[in-house]
Protein backbone atom coordinates (compact mmCIF):
# COMPACT_ATOMS: atom_id res chain seq x y z
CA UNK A 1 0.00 0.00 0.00
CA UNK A 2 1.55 3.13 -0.85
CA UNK A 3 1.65 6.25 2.44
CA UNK A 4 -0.92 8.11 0.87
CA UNK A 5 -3.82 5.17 1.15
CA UNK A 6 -2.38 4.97 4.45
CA UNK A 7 -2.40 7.74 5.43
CA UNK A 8 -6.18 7.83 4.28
CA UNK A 9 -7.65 4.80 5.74
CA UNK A 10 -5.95 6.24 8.92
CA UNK A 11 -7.82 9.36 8.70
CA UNK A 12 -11.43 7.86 8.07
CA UNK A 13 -10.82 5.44 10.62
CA UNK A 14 -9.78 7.89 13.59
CA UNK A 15 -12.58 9.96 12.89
CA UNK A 16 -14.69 6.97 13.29
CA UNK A 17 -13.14 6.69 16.79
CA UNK A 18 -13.34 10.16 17.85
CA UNK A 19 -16.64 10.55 16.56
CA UNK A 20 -18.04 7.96 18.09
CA UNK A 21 -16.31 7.94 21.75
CA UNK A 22 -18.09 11.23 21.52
CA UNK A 23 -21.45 10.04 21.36
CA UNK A 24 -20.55 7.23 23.66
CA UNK A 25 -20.16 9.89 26.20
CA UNK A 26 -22.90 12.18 24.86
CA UNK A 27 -25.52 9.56 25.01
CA UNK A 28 -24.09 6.22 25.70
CA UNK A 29 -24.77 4.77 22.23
CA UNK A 30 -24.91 5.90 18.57
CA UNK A 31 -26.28 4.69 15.07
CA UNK A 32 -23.93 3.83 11.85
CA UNK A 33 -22.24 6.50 10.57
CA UNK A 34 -19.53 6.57 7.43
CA UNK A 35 -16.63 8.57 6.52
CA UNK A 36 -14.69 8.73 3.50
CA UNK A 37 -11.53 10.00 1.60
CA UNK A 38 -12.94 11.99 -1.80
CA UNK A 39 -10.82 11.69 -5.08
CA UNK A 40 -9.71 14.72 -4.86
CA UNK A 41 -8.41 13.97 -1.16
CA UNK A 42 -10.34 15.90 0.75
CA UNK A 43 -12.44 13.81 3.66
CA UNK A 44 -16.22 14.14 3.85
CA UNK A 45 -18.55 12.65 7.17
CA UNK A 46 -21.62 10.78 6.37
CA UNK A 47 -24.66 10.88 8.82
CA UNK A 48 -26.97 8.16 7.80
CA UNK A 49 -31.10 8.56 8.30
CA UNK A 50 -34.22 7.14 7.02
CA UNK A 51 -36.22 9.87 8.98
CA UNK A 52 -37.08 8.37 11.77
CA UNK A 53 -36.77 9.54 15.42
CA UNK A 54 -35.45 5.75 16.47
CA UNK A 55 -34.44 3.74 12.83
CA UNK A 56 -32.76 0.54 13.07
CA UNK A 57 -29.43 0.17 13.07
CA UNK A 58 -29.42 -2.53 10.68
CA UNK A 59 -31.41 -0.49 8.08
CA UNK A 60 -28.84 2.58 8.78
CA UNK A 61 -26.02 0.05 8.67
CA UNK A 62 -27.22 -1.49 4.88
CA UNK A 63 -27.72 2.38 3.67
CA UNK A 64 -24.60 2.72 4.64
CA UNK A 65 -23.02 -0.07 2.87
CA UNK A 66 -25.43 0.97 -0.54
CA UNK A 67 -24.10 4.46 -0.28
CA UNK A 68 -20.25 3.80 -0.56
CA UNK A 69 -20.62 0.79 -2.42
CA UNK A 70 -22.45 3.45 -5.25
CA UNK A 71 -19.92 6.25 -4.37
CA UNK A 72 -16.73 3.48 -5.14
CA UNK A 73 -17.77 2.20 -8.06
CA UNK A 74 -18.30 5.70 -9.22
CA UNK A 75 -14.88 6.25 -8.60
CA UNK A 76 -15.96 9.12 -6.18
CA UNK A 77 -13.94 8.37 -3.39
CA UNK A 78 -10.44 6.27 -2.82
CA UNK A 79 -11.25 5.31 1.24
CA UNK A 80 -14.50 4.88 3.00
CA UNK A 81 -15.27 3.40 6.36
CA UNK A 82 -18.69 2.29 7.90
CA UNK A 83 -18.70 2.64 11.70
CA UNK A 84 -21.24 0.45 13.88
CA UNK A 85 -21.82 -0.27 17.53
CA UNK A 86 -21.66 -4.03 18.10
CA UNK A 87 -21.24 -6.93 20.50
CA UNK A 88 -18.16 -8.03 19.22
CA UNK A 89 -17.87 -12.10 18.71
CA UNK A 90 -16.44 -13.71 21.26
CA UNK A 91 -13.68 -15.43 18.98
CA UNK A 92 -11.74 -12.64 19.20
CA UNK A 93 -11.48 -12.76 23.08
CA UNK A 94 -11.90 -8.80 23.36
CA UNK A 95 -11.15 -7.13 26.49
CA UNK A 96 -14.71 -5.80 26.96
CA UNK A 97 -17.98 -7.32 25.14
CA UNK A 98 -19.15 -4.00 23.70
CA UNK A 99 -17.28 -2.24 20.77
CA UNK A 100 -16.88 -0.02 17.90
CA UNK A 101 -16.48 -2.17 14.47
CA UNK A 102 -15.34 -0.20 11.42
CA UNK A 103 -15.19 -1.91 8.01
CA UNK A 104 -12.79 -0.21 6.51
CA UNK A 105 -11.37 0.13 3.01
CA UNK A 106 -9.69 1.13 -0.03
CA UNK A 107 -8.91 -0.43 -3.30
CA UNK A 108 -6.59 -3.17 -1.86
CA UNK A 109 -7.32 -2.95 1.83
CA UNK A 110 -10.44 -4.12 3.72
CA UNK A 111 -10.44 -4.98 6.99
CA UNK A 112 -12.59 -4.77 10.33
CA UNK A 113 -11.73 -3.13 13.10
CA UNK A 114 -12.99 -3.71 16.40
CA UNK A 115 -12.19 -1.68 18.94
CA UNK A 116 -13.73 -2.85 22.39
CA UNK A 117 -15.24 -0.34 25.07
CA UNK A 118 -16.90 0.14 28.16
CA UNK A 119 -18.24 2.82 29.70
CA UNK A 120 -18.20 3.83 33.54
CA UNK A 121 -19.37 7.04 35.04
CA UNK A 122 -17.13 9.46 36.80
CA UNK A 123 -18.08 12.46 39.56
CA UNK A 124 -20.12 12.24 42.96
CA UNK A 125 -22.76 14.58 42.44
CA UNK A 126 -23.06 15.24 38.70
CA UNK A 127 -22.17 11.64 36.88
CA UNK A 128 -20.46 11.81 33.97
CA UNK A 129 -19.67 9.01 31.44
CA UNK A 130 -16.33 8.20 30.02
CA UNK A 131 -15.86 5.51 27.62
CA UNK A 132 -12.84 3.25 27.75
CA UNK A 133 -11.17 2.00 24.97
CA UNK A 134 -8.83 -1.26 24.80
CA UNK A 135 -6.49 -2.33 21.70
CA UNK A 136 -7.60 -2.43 18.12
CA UNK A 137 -8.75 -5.76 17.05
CA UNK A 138 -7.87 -5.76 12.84
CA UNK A 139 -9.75 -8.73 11.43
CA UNK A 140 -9.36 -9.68 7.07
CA UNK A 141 -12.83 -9.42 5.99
CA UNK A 142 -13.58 -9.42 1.59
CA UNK A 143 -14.42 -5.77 0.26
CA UNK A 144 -17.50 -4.67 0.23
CA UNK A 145 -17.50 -1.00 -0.78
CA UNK A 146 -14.55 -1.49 -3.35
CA UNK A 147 -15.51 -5.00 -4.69
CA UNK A 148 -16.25 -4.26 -8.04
């Protein structure tokens, strides 16, 4: 992989991260959400919504996949990753049952990335959440967005 498809798939998938310890903290969940790296190299966040005040997940999640499967084989964008709050399978022995999974790619990368959480509450009067984060769990997975 050459530094600059690096260098994006690292950006897409630390604003994955951010973005969603943020609403882990904010609200102590969140719905799927993309990112991705534009031709022209510029990044570009994707809120996903079907207009409803509670969707499901797993409709947001398959949007999700429709949208940057479309915007790939359009040749719109060179990275993309697909973020989604999960239980994460036990087969990979995470540190906490709760996580994070990004599917991430690019042309010749795709991968999952797990990244397990918990969150506890901090303060005595006024509780506030933190969320906290253990190692990245990098699984092989086939392209999705960049399969064709």
């Amino acid at each position: 992989m050459v530094s600059d498809e690096v260098s994006n798939l690292q950006a897409v998938l630390k604003y994955c991260f951010e973005f969603s310890e943020t609403k882990l903290i904010d609200s102590g969940e969140f719905y799927p959400f993309a990112a991705v790296v534009k031709k022209d190299g510029t990044f570009e966040a994707i809120g996903l919504s079907n207009g409803e005040e509670h969707p499901s997940p797993a409709e947001l999640y398959s949007m999700g996949e429709s949208v940057l499967r479309r915007r790939a084989s359009s040749r719109e964008i060179i990275a993309a990753a697909l973020a989604v709050n999960v239980n994460i399978p036990v087969v990979y022995s995470p540190t906490y049952p709760d996580g994070v999974r990004v599917a991430l790619e690019s042309q010749q990368y795709s991968r999952f990335v797990y990244r397990p959480y918990r969150i506890g509450h901090r303060g005595f009067f006024k509780k506030k959440r933190v969320v906290e984060f253990s190692e990245m769990i990098p699984v092989g997975t086939p392209a999705s967005f960049f399969s064709g």
